[in-house]
Protein backbone atom coordinates (compact mmCIF):
# COMPACT_ATOMS: atom_id res chain seq x y z
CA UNK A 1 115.25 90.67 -40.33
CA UNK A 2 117.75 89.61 -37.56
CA UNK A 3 120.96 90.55 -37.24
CA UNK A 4 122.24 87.45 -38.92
CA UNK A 5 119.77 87.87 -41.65
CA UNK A 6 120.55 91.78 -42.25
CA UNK A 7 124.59 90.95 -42.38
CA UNK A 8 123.67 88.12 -45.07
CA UNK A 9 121.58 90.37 -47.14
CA UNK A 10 123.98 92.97 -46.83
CA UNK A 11 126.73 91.11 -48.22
CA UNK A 12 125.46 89.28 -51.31
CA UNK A 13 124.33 92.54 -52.16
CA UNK A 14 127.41 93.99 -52.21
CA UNK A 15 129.56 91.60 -53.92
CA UNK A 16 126.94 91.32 -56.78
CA UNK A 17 124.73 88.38 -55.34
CA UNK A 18 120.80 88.37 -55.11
CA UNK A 19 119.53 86.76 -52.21
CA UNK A 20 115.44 87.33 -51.04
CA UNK A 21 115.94 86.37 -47.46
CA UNK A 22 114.91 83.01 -47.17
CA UNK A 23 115.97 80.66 -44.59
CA UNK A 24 119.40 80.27 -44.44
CA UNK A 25 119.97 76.16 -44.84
CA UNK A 26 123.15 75.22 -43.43
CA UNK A 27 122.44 72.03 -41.98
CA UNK A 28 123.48 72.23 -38.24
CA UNK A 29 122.73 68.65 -36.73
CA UNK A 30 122.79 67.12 -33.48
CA UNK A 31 124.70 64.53 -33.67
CA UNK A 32 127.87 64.13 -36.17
CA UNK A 33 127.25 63.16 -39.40
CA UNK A 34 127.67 59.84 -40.49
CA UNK A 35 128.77 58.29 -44.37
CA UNK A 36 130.71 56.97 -47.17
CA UNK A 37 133.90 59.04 -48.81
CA UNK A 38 135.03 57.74 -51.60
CA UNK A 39 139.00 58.85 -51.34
CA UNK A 40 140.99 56.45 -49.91
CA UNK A 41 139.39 53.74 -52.84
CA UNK A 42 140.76 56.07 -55.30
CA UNK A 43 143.98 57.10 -53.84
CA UNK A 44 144.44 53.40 -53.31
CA UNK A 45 144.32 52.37 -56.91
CA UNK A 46 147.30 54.78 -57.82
CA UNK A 47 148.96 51.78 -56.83
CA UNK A 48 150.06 49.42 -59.58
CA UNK A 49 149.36 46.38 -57.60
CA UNK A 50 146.43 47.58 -55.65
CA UNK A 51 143.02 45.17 -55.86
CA UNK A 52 140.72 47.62 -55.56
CA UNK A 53 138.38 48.47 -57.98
CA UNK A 54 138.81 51.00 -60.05
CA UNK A 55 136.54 54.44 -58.64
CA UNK A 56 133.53 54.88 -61.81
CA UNK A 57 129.86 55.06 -61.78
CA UNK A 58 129.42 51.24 -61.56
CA UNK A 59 131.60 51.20 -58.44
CA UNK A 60 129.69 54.39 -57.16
CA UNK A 61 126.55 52.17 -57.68
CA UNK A 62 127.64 49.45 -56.43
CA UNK A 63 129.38 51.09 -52.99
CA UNK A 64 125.89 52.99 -52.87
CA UNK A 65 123.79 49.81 -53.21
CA UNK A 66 125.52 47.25 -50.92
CA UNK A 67 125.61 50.86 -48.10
CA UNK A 68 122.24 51.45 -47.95
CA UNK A 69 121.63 48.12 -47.36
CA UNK A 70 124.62 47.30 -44.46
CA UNK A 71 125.64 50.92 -43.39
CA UNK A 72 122.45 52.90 -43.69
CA UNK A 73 120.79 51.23 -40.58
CA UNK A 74 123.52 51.91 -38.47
CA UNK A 75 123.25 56.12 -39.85
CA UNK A 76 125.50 55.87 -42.60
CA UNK A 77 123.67 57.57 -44.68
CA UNK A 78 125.68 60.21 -46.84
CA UNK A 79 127.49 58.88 -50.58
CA UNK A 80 130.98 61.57 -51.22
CA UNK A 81 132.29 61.78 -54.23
CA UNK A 82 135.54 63.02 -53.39
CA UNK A 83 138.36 64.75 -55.75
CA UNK A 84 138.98 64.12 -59.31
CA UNK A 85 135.23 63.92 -60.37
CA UNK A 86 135.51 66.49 -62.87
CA UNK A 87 138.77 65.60 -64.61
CA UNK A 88 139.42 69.55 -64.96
CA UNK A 89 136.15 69.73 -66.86
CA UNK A 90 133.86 73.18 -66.44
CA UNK A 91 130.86 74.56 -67.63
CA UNK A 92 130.57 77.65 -69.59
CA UNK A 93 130.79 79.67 -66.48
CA UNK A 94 133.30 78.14 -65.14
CA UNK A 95 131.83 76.05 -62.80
CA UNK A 96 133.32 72.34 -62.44
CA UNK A 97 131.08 69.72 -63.94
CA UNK A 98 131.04 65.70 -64.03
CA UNK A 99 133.55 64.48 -66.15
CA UNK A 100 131.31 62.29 -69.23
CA UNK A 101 133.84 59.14 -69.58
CA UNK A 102 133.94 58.31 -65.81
CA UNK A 103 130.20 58.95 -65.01
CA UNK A 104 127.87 58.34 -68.09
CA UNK A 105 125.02 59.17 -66.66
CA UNK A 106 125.98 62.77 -66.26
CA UNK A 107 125.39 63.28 -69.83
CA UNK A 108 121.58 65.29 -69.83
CA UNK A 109 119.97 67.41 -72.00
CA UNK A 110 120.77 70.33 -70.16
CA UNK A 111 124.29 69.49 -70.09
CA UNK A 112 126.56 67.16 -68.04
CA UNK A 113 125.08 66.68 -64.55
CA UNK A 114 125.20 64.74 -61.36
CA UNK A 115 121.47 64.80 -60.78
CA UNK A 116 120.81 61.04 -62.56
CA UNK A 117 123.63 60.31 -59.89
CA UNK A 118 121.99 61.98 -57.11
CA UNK A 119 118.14 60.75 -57.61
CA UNK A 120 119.80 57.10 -57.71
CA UNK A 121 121.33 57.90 -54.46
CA UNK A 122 118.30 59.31 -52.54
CA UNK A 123 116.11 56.37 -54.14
CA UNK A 124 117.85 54.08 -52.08
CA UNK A 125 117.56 56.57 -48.61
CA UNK A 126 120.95 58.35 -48.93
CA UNK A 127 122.18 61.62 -49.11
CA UNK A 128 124.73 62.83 -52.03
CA UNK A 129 128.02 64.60 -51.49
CA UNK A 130 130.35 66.32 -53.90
CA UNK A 131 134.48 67.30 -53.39
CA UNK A 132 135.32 71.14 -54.25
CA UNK A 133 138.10 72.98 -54.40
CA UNK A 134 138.65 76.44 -52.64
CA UNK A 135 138.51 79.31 -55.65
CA UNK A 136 138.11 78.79 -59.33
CA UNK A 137 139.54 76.92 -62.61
CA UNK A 138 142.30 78.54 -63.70
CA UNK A 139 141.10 77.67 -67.34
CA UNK A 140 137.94 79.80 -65.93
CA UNK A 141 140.77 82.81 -65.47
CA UNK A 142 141.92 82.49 -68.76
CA UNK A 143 139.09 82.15 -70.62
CA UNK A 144 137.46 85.21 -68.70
CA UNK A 145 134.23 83.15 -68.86
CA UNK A 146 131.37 85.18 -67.45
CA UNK A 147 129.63 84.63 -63.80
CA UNK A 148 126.77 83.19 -63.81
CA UNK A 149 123.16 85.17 -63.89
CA UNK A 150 125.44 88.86 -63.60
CA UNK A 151 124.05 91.11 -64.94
CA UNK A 152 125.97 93.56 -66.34
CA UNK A 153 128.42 90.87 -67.05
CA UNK A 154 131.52 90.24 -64.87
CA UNK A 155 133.96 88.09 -65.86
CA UNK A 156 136.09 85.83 -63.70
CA UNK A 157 139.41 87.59 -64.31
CA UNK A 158 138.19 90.06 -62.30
CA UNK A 159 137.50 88.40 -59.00
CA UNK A 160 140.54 86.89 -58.27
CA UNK A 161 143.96 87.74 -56.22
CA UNK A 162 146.47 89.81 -58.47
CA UNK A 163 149.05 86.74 -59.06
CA UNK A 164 151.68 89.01 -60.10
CA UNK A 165 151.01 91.54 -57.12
CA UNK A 166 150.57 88.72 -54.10
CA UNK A 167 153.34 88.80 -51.85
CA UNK A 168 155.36 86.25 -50.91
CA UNK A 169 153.63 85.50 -47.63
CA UNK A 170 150.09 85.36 -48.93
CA UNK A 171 150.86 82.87 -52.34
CA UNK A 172 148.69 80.66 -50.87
CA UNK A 173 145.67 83.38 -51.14
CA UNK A 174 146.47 83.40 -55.15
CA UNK A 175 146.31 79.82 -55.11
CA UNK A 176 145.90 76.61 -53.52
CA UNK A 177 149.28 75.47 -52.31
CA UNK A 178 148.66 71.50 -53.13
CA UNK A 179 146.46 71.72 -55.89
CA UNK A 180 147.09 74.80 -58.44
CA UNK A 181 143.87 74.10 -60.21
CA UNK A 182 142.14 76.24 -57.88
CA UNK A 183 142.69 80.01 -57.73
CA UNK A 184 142.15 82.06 -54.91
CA UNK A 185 139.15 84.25 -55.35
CA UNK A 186 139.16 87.80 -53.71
CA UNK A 187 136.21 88.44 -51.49
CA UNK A 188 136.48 92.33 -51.75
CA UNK A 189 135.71 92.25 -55.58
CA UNK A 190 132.34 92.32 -56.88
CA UNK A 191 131.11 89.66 -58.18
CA UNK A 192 133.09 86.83 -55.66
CA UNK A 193 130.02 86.40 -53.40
CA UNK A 194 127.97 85.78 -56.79
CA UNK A 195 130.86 83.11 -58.39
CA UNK A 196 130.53 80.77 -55.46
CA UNK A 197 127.01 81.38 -55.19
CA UNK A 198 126.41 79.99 -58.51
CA UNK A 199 128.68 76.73 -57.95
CA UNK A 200 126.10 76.09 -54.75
CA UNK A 201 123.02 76.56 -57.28
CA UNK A 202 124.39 74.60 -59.60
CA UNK A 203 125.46 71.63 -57.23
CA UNK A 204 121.63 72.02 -55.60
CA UNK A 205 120.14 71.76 -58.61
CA UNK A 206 121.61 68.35 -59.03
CA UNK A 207 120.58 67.18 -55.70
CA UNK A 208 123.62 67.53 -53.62
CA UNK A 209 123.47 67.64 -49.86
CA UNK A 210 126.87 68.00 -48.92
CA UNK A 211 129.96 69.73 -50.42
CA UNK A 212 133.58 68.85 -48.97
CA UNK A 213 135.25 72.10 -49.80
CA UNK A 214 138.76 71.49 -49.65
CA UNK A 215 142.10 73.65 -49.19
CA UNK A 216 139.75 75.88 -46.60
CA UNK A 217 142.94 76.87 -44.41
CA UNK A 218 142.92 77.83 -40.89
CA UNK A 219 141.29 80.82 -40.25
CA UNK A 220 144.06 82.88 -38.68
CA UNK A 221 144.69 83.43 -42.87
CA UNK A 222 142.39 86.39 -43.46
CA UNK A 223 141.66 85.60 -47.05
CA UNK A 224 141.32 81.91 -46.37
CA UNK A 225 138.92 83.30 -43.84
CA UNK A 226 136.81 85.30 -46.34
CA UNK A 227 136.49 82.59 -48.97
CA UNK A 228 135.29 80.56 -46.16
CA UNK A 229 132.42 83.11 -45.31
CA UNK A 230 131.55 83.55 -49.15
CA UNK A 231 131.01 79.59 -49.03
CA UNK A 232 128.71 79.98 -45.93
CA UNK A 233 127.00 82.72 -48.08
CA UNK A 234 126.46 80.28 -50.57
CA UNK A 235 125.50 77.35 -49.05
CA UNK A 236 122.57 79.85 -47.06
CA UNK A 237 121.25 81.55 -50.07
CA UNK A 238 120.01 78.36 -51.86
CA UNK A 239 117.09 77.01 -51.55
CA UNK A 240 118.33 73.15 -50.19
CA UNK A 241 119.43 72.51 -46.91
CA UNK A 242 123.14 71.22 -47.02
CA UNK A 243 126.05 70.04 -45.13
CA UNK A 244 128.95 72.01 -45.81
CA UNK A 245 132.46 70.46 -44.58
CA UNK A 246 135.50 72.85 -44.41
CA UNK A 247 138.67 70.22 -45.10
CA UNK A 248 141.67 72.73 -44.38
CA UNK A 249 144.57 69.98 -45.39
CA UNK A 250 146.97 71.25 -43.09
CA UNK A 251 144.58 70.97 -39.49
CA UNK A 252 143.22 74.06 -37.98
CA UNK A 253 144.47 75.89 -34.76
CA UNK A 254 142.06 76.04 -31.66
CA UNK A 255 141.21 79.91 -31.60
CA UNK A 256 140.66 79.11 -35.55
CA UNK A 257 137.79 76.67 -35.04
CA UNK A 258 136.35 78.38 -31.99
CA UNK A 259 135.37 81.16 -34.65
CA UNK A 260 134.28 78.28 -37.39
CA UNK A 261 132.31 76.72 -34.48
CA UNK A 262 130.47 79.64 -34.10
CA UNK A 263 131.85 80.11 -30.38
CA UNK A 264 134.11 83.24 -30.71
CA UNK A 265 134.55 85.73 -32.91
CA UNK A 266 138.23 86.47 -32.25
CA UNK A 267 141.37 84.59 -33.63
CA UNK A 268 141.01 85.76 -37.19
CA UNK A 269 142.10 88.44 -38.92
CA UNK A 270 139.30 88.46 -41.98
CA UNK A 271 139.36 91.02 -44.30
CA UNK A 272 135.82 92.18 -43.73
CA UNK A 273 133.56 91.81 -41.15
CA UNK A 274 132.29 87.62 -40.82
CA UNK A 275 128.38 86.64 -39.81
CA UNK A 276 128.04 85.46 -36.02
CA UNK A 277 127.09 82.16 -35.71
CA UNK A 278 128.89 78.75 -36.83
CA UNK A 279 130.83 78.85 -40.36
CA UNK A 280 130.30 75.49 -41.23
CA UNK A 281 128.83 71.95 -40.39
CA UNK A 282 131.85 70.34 -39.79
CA UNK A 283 135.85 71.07 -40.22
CA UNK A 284 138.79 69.19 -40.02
CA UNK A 285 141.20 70.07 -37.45
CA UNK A 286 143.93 67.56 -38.05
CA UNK A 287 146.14 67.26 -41.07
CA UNK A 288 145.46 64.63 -43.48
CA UNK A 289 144.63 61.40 -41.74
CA UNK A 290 143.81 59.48 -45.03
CA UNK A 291 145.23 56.81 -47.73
CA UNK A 292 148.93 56.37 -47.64
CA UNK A 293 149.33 59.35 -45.05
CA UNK A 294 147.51 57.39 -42.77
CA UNK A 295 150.03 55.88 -40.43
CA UNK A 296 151.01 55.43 -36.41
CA UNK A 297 153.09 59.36 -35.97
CA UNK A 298 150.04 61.09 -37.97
CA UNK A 299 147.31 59.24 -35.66
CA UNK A 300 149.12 60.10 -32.78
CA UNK A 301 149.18 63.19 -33.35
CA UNK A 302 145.51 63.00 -33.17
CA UNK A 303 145.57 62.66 -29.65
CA UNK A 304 146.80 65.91 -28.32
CA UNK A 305 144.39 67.70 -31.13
CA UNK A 306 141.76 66.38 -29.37
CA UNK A 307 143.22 66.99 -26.04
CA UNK A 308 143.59 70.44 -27.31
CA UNK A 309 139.60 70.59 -28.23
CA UNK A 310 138.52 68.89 -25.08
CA UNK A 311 136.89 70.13 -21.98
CA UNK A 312 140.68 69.70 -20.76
CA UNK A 313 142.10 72.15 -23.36
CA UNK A 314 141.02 75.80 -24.05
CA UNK A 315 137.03 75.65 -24.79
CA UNK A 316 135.17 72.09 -25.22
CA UNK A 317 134.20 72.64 -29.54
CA UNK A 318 133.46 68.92 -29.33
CA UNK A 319 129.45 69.72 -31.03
CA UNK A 320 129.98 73.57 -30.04
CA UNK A 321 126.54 75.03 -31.62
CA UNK A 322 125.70 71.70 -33.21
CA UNK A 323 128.87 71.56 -35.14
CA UNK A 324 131.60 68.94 -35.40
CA UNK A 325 135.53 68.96 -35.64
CA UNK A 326 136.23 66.44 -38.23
CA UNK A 327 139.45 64.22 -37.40
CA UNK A 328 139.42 63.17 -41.13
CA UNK A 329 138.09 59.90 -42.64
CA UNK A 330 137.47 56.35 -41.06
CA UNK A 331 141.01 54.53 -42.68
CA UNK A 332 139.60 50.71 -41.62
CA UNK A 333 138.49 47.81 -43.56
CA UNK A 334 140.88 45.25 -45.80
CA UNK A 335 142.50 47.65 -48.17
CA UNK A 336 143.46 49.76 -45.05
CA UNK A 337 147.15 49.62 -43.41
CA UNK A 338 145.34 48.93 -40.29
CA UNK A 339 143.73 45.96 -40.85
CA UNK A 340 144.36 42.71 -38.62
CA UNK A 341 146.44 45.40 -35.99
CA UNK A 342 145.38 46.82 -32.76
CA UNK A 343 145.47 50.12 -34.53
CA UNK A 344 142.01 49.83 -36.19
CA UNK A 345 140.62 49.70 -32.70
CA UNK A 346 142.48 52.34 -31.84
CA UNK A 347 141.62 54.59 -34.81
CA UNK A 348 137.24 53.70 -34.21
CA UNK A 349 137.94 54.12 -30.09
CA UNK A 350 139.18 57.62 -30.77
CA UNK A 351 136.79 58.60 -33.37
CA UNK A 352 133.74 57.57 -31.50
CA UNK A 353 134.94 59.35 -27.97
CA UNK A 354 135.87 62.16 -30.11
CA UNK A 355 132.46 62.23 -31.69
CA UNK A 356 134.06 63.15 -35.17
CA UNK A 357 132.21 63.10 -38.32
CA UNK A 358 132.33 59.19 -38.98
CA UNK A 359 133.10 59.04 -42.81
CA UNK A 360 134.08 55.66 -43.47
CA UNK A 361 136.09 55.29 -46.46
CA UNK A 362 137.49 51.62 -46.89
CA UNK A 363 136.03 48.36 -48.53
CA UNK A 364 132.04 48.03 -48.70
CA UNK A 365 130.59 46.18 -47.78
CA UNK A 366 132.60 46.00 -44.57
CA UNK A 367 133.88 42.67 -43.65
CA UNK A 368 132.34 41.31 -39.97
CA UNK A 369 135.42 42.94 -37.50
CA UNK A 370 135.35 46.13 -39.46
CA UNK A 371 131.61 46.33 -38.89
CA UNK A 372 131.93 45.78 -35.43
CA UNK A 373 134.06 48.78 -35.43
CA UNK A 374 131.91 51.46 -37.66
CA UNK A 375 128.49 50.26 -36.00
CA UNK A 376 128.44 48.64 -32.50
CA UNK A 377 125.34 50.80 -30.97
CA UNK A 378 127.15 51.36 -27.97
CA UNK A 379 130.21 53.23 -30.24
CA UNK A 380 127.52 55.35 -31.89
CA UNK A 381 125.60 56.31 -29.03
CA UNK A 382 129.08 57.70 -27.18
CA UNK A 383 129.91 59.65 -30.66
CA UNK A 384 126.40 60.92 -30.70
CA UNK A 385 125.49 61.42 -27.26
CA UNK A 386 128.44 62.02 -24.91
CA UNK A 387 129.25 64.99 -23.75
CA UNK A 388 132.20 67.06 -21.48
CA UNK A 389 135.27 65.11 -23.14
CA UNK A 390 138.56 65.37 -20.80
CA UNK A 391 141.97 64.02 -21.74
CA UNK A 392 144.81 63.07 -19.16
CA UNK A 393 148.36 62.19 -20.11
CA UNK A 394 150.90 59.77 -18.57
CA UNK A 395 154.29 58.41 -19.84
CA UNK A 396 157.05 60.16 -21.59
CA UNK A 397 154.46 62.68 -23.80
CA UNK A 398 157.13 64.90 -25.14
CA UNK A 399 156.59 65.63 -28.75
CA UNK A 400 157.63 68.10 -31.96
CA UNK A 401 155.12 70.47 -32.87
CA UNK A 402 153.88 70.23 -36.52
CA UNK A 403 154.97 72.30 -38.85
CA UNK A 404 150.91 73.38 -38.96
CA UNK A 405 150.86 74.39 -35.02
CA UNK A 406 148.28 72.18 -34.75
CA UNK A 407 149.17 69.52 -32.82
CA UNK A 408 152.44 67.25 -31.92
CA UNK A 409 153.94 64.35 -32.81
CA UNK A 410 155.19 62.01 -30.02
CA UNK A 411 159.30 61.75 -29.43
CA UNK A 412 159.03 59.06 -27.05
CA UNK A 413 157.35 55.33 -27.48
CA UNK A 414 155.68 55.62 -23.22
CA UNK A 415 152.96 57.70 -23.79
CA UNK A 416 149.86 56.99 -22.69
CA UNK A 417 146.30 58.61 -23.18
CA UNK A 418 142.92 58.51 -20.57
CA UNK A 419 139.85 60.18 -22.29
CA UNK A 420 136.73 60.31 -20.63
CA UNK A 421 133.43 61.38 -20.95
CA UNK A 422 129.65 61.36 -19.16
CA UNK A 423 127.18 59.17 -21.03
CA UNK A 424 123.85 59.33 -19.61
CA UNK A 425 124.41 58.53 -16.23
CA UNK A 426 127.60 56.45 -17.10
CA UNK A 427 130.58 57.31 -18.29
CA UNK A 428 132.36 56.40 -21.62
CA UNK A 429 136.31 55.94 -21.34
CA UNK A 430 138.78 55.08 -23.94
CA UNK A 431 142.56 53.93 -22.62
CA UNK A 432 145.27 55.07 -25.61
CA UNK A 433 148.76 53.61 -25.74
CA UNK A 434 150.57 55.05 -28.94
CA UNK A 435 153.89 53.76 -27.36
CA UNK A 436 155.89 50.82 -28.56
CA UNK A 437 154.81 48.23 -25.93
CA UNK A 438 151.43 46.78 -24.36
CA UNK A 439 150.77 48.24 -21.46
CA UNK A 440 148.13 48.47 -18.71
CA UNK A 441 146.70 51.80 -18.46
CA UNK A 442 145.44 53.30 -15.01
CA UNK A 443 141.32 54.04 -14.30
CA UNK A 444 141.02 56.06 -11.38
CA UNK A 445 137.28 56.23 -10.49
CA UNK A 446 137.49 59.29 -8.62
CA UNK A 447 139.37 61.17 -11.18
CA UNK A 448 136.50 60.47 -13.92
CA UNK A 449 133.58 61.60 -11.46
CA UNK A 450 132.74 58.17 -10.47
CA UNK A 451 132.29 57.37 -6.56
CA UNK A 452 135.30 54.73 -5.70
CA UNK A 453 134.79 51.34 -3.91
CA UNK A 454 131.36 51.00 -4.99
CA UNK A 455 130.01 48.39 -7.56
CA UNK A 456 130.47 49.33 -11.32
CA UNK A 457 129.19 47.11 -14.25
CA UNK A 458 132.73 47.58 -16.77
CA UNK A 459 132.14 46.89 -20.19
CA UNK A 460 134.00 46.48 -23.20
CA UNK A 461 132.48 47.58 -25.91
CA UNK A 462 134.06 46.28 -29.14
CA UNK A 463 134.49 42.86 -27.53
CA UNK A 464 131.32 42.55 -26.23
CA UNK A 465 131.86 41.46 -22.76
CA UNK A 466 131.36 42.72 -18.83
CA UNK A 467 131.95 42.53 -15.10
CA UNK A 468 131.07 44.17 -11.85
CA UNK A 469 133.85 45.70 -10.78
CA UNK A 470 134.75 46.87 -7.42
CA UNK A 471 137.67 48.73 -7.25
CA UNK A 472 138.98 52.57 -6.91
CA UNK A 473 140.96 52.15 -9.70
CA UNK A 474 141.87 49.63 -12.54
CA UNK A 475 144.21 48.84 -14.74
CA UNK A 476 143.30 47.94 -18.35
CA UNK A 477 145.66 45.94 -20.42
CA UNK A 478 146.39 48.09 -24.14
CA UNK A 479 148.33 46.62 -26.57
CA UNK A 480 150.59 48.91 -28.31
CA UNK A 481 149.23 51.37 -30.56
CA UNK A 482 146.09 50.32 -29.77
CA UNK A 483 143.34 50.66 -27.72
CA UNK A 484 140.20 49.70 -25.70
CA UNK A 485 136.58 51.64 -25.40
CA UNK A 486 134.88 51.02 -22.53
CA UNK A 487 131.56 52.40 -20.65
CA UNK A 488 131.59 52.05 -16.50
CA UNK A 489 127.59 51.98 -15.29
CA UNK A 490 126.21 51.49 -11.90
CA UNK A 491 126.18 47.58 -11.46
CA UNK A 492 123.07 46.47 -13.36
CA UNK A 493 122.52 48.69 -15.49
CA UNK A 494 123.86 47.83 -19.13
CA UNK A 495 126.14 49.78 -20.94
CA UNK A 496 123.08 49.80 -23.77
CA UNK A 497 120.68 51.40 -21.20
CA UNK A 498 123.10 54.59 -20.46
């Protein structure tokens, strides 16, 4: 075995887990993964006067039907079931399971299951995701119901932080600070490895290919650290390969996802020793960017996160060992706050340069403009194919840091954002104005690696039109809080053909 393999083995040994050595499945792709979360529909109806439909198995079916038939083409092809799936219900292990009056179909002879859920999904070509929270029930706690397939038996009492004895400063170990039903589970005690290994059987054995576990702080948290390794544990001891997606809540620090990335080891302080290698598919390194927190201060704040993760900031993570800092889902479409405004542009332009995880999560099937947004080929190729992403600043930029550490929110209403990136032998460039007025913002060729004075074909992407340009430099009109993605080729050559 490799040294990877040996630490693995090691380790669910240890903490009470079987594992034979078999390939470890974490699904590490290429490109960032593209699909359909289903939060912002339900967060939406907790409005009284909202006209969305209410979030069941017929709209699950009906979402999954009309995406694999508009979205899946275009690489949409993953189905999330986000929070509130199991309406607090658990197995006799403790394990959540689907709750039986919002998904029927979950009711099997073997117990309630997503699987009838999950084989409906892959017959029509997609993959099936599931929401988790970080730790356990707390009815699991109280019930001391027994791990699953430990034998002797350990119950889960046993593996989790000592509420009474957790000191002010780690609370948020003992329990998840925004959701209480999930309790923080200690990695040190035997049997922890073996609890979350069993939720990752479970979920495979229903078909799932990718599990959103939430309240996954940032790293620098030891014990958030830990439960974030006994995931990874998880997720490579079963026999399925599957996407796991680390959704923190409250963003995640730079030297934090350099070590989730797989690209340094220091930054943490774990409690144990972690595996080399990358932690997770993908991780969110902005604060919530979804539903009703999705508005202009949290979306600008966006901007210097991805600043901070660019070639122009400490280390470029932007696909670091094939994995992919998540800027939270795609808020666009007719239920979203965005819609009509030159802020949905905006919000696609910077998720595409970023090359974040695209999970749409707004009205499907998406009306014509919104589909323009999620699936112009042009768009996807620059979120799957661009590389070296740099970031310059101009305007008044001054902002308050977040109460996370994570990024800044803009004082000012003149800031202005350049990103930039090499496409092929083009380059992709996105101009950002999260100030209060249009505004032209500056190109200078020679600053983004292209030769000045000589013929460029500019195009714009999302509206689908073009020109040889001349010039050194150029000035491209933004509207406020908004913005415009563009690709500059040598003059011929179309932006497709990068």
């Amino acid at each position: 075995m490799d040294a990877r393999t040996t630490w693995l083995a090691t380790t669910l040994l240890v903490s009470g887990a079987v594992w034979e050595g078999g390939e470890a499945r974490l699904v590490l792709p290429s490109a960032p993964p593209r699909g359909f979360n289903s939060f912002d529909l339900q967060w939406g109806r907790r409005d009284p006067n909202s006209t969305i439909p209410v979030w069941n198995e017929t709209e699950f079916r009906r979402i999954a039907l009309a995406m694999a038939g508009q979205l899946l083409p275009h690489g949409y092809d993953t189905i999330v079931i986000d929070g509130g799936w199991a309406g607090g219900t658990i197995d006799g292990y403790g394990r959540p399971v689907p709750d039986l009056t919002q998904w029927p179909s979950a009711r099997t002879s073997t117990g309630p299951s997503f699987k009838p859920l999950a084989d409906f999904a892959h017959g029509l070509g997609l993959k099936f995701g599931v929401w988790q929270l970080r730790g356990v029930s707390p009815d699991a706690v109280a019930q001391r119901l027994p791990i699953a397939a430990m034998l002797p038996a350990i119950t889960i009492d046993t593996i989790v932080f000592d509420q009474a004895k957790c000191p002010p400063s780690q609370t948020q170990w003992c329990q998840c600070t925004w959701d209480k039903n999930g309790v923080g589970i200690d990695s040190t005690k035997h049997g922890a490895q073996a609890f979350y290994t069993s939720v990752v059987e479970l979920y495979a054995s229903w078909g799932v290919d990718l599990i959103k576990w939430d309240c996954m702080y940032d790293g620098n948290l030891g014990a958030y650290a830990m439960e974030e390794v006994l995931a990874l544990n998880a997720v490579k001891a079963v026999d399925r390969d599957m996407v796991l997606s680390l959704s923190p809540g409250g963003g995640m620090t730079v030297p934090s996802a350099a070590w989730v990335s797989g690209s340094s080891d220091t930054g943490v302080s774990p409690a144990a020793p972690t595996p080399p290698g990358p932690k997770a598919t993908m991780y969110r390194v902005t604060a919530d960017f979804h539903a009703k927190r999705s508005n202009m201060p949290s979306l600008s704040a966006h901007v210097f996160v991805v600043g901070n993760l660019s070639s122009s900031g400490e280390v470029n993570l932007m696909g670091a060992n094939n994995t992919w800092p998540d800027m939270d889902l795609m808020d666009l479409g007719k239920y979203s706050a965005f819609y009509g405004t030159p802020t949905a542009q905006l919000h696609a332009t910077m998720w595409m340069m970023a090359k974040s995880p695209l999970m749409y999560s707004g009205a499907v099937p998406a009306d014509p403009v919104t589909l323009n947004l999620l699936t112009s080929p042009v768009a996807l190729k620059i979120n799957a194919e661009s590389s070296d992403l740099r970031v310059a600043y101009a305007g008044n930029c001054s902002c308050r840091v977040l109460s996370s550490g994570t990024a800044c929110e803009p004082l000012a209403h003149t800031c202005t954002a350049l990103w930039w990136s090499t496409l092929g032998k083009c380059k992709a460039v996105a101009t950002i104005n999260i100030g209060s007025e249009d505004t032209d913002v500056a190109v200078d060729m020679a600053s983004i690696g292209l030769p000045p004075g000589v013929p460029h074909t500019l195009t714009y992407i999302y509206e689908k039109t073009s020109a040889v340009v001349h010039n050194s430099s150029l000035r491209i009109p933004t509207a406020a809080m908004g913005g415009v993605l563009l690709v500059l080729s040598p003059a011929g050559v179309a932006a497709t053909d990068c």
